[in-house]
N, C-alpha and C. Protein backbone atom coordinates (compact mmCIF):
# COMPACT_ATOMS: atom_id res chain seq x y z
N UNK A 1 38.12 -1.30 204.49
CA UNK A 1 38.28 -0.75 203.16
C UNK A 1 38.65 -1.83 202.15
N UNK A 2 39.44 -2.48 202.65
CA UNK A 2 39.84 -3.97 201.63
C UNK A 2 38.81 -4.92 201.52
N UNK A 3 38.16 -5.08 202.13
CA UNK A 3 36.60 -5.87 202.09
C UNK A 3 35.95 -4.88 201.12
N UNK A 4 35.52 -3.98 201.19
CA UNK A 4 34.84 -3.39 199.77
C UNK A 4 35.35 -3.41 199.24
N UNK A 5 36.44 -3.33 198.81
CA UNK A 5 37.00 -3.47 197.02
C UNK A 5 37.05 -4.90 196.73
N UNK A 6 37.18 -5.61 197.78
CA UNK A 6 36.86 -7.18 196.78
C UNK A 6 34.92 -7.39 197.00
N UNK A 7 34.69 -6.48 197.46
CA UNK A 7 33.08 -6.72 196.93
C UNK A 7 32.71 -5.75 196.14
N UNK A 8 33.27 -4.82 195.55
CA UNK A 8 33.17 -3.90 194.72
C UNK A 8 33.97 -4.77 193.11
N UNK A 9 35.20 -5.18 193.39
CA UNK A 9 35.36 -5.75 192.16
C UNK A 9 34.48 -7.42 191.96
N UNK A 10 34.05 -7.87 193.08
CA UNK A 10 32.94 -9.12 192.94
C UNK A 10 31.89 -9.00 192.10
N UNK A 11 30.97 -7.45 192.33
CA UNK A 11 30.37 -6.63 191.70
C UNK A 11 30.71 -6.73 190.28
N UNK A 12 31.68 -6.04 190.24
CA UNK A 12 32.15 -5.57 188.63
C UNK A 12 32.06 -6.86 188.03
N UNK A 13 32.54 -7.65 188.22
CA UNK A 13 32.68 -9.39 187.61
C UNK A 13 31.35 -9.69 187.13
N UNK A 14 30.63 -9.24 188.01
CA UNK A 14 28.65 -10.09 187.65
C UNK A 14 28.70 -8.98 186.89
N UNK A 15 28.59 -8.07 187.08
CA UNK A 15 28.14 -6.63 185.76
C UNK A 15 28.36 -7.52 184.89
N UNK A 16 29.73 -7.39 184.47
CA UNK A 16 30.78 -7.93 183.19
C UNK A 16 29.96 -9.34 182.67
N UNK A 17 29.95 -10.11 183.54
CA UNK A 17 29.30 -11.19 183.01
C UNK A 17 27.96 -11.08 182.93
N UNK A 18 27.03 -10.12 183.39
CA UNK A 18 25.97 -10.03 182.73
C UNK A 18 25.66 -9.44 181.16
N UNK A 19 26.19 -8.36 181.21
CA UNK A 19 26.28 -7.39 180.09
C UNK A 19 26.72 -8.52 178.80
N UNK A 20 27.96 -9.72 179.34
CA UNK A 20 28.66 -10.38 177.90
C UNK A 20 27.47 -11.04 177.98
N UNK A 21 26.83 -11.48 178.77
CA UNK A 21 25.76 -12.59 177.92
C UNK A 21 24.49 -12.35 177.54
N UNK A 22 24.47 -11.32 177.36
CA UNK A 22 23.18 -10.50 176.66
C UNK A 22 24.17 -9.85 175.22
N UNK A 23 24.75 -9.67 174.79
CA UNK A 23 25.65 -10.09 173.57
C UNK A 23 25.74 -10.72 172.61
N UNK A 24 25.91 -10.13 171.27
CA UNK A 24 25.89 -11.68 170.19
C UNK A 24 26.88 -12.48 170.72
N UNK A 25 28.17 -12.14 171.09
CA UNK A 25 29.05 -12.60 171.54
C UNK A 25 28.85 -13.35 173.35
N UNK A 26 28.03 -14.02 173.60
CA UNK A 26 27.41 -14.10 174.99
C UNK A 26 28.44 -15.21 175.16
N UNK A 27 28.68 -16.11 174.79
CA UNK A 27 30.04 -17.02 174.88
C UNK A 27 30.91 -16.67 175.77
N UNK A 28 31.98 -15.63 175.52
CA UNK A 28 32.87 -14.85 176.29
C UNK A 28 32.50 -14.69 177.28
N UNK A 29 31.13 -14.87 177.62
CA UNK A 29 31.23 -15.40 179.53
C UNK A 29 31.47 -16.17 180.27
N UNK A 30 31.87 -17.17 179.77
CA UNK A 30 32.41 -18.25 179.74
C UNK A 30 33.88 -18.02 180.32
N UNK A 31 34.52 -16.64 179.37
CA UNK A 31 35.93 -16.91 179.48
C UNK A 31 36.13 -16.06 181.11
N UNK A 32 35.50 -15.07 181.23
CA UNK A 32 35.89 -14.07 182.26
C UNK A 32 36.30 -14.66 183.44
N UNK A 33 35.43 -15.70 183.72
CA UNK A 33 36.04 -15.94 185.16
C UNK A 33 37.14 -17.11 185.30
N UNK A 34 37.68 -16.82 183.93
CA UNK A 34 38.87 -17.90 184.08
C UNK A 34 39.95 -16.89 183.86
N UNK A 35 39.71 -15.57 184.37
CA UNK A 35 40.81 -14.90 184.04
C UNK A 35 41.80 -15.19 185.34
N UNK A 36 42.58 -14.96 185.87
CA UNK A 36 43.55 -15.56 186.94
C UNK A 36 43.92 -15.13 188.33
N UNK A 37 42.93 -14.40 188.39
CA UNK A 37 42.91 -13.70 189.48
C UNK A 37 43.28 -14.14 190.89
N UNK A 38 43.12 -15.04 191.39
CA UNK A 38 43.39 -15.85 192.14
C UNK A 38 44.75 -16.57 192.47
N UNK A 39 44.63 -17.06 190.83
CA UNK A 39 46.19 -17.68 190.22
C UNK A 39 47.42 -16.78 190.95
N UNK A 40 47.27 -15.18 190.59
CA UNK A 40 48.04 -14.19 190.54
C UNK A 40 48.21 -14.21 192.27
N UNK A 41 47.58 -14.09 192.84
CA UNK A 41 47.69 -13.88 194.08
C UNK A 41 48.32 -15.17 195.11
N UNK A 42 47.58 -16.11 194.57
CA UNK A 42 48.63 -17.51 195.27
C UNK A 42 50.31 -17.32 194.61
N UNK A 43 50.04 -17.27 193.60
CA UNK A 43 51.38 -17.31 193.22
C UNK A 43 52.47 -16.19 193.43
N UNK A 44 51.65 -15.11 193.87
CA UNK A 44 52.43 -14.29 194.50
C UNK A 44 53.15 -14.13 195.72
N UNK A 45 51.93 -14.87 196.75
CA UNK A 45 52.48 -15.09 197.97
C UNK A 45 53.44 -16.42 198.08
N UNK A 46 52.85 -17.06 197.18
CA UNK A 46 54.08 -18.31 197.14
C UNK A 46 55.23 -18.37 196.96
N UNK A 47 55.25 -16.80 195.46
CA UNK A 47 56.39 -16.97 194.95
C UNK A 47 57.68 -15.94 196.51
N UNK A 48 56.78 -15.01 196.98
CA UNK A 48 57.00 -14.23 198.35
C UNK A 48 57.73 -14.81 198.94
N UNK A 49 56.69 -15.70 199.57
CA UNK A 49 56.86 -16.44 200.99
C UNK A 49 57.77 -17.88 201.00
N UNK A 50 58.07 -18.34 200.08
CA UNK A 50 59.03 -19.77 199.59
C UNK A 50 59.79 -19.88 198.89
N UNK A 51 60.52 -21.19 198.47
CA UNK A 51 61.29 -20.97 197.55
C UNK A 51 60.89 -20.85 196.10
N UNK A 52 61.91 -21.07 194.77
CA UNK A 52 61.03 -20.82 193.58
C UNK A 52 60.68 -22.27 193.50
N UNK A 53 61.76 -23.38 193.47
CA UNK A 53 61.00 -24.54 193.56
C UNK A 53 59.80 -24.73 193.98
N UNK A 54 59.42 -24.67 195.15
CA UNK A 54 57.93 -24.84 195.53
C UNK A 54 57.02 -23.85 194.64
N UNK A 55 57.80 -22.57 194.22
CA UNK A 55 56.34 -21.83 193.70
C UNK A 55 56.22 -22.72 192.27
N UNK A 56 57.20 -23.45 191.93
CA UNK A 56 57.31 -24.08 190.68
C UNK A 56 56.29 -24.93 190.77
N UNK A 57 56.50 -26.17 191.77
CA UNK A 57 55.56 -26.72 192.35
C UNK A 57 53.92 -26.56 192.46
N UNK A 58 54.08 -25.52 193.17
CA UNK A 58 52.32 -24.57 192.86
C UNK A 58 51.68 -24.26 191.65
N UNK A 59 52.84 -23.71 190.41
CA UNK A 59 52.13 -23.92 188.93
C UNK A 59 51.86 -25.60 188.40
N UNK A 60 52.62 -26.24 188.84
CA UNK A 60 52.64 -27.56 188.28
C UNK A 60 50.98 -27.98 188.37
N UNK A 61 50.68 -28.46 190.03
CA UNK A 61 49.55 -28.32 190.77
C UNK A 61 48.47 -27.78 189.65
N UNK A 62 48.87 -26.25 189.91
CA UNK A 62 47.70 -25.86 188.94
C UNK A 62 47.65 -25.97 187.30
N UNK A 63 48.34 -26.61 186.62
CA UNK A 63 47.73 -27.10 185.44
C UNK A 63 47.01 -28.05 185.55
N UNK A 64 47.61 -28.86 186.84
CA UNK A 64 46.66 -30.27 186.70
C UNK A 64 45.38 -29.99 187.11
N UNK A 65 45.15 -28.38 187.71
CA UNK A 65 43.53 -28.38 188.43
C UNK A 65 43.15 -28.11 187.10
N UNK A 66 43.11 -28.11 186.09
CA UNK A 66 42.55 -27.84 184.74
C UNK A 66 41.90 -29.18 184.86
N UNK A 67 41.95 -30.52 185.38
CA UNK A 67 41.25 -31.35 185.08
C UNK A 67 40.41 -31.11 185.75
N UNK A 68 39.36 -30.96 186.57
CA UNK A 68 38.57 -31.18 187.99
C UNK A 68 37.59 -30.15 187.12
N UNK A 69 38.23 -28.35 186.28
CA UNK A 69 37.33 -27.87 185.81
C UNK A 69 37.00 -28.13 184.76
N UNK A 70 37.63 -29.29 184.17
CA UNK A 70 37.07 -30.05 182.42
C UNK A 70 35.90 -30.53 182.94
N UNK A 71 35.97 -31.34 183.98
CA UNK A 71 35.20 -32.22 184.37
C UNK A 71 34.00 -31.88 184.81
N UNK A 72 33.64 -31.06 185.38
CA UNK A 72 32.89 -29.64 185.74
C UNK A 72 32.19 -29.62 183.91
N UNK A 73 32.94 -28.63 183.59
CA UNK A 73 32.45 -28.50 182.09
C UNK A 73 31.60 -29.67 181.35
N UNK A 74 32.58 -30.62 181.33
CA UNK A 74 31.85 -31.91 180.70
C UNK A 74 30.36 -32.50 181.10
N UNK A 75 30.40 -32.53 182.77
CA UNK A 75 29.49 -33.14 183.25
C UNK A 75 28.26 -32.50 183.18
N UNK A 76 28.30 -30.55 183.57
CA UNK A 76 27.60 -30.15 182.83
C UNK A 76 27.13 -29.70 181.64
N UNK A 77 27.30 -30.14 180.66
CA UNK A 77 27.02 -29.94 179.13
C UNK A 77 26.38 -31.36 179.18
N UNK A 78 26.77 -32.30 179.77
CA UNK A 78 25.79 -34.00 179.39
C UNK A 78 24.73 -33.52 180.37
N UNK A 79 24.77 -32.71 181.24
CA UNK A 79 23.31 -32.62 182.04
C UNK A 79 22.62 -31.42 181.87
N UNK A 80 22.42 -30.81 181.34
CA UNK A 80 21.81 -29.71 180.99
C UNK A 80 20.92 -30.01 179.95
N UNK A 81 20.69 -31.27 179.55
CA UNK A 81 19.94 -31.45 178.21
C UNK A 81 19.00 -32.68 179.56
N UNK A 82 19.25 -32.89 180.23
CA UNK A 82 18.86 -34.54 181.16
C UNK A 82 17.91 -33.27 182.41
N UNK A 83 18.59 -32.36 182.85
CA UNK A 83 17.81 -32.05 184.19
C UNK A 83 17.60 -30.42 184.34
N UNK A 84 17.03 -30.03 185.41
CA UNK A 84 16.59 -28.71 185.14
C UNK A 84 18.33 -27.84 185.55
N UNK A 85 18.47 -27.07 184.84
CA UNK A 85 19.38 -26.13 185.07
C UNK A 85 20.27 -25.92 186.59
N UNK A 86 19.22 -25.57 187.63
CA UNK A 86 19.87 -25.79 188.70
C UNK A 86 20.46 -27.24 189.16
N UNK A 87 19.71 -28.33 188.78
CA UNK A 87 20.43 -29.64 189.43
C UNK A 87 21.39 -29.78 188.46
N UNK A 88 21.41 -29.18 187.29
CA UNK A 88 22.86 -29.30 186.34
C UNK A 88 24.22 -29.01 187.41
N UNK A 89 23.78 -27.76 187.57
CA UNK A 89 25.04 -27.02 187.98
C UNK A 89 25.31 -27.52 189.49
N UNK A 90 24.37 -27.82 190.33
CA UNK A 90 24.41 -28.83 191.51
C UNK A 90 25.74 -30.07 191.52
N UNK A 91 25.29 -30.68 190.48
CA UNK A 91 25.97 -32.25 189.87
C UNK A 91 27.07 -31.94 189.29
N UNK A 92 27.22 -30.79 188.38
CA UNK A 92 28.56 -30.29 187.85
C UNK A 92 29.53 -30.22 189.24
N UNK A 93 28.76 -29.40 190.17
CA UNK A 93 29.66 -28.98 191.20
C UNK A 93 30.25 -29.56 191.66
N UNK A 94 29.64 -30.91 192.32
CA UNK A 94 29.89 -32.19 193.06
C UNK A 94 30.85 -32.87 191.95
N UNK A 95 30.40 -33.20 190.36
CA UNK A 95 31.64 -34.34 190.04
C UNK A 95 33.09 -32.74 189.58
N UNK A 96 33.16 -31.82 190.07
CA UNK A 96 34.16 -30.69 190.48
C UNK A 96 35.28 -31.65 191.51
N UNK A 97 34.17 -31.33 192.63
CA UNK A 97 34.41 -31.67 194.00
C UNK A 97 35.03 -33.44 193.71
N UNK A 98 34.09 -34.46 193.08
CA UNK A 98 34.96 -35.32 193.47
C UNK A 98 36.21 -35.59 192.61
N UNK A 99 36.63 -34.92 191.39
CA UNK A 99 37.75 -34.81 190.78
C UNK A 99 38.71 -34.10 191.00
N UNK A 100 38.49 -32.84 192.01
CA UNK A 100 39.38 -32.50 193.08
C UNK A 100 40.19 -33.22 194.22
N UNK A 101 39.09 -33.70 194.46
CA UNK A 101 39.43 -34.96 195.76
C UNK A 101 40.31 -36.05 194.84
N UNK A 102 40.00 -36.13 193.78
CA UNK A 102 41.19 -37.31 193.49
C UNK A 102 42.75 -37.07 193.32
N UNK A 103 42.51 -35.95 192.50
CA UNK A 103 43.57 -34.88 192.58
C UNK A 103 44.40 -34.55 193.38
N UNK A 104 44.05 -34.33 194.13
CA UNK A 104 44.53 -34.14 195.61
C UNK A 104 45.23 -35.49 196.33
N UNK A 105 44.52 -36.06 196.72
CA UNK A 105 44.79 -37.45 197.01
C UNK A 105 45.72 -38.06 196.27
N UNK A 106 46.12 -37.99 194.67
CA UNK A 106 47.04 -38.43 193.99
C UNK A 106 48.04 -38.11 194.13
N UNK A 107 48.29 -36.43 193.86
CA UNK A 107 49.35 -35.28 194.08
C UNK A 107 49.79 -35.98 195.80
N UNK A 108 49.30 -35.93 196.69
CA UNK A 108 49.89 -36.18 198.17
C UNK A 108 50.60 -37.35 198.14
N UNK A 109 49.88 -38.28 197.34
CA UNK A 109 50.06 -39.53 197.53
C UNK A 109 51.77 -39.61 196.61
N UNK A 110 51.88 -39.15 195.65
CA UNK A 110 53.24 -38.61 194.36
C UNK A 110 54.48 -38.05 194.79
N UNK A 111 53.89 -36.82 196.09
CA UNK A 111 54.87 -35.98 195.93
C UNK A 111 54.87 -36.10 198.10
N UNK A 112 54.67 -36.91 198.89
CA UNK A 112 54.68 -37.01 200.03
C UNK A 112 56.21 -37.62 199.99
């Protein structure tokens, strides 16, 4: 039963983001899937399962993942004018992935 409702609200998400981008307002699809859904749930079990320091810790973390999805953003907006749509979002993904990895690697390397 818990497996369909996160594929039932997975569902609802693509609706939502289909419907906004057929919209004058088609932009705002953009914003939906940065709503926090995820956020809410790590930080719930974090804030649960540990102390507050560490859940403190876990927000910290995640402001800095705001860089990895700039980077994402950036890389695709310079490639979307250079390559076909899918290898945009391909290459976005990957310089994601390797600005995560630095991220990561920094944070361990900071706070070990």
């Amino acid at each position: 039963m818990d497996l369909i409702f996160k594929a039932l609200l997975g569902a609802a998400v693509v609706v939502i983001l289909a419907a906004l981008s057929k919209t004058r307002n088609y932009y705002i699809a953009g914003l939906v899937p940065l709503f926090p859904t995820f956020a809410l749930i790590a930080h719930y079990i974090v804030g649960k399962g540990r102390s507050i320091d560490d859940l403190k810790t876990t927000i910290v973390f995640g402001m800095w993942s705001i860089i990895p999805y700039f980077v994402y953003l950036a890389t695709l907006y310079v490639m979307v004018d250079r390559l076909r749509l899918e290898a945009s979002l391909a290459v976005a993904a990957v310089a994601w992935l390797m600005a995560a990895t630095v991220l990561v690697t920094v944070w361990v390397r900071l706070h070990s």
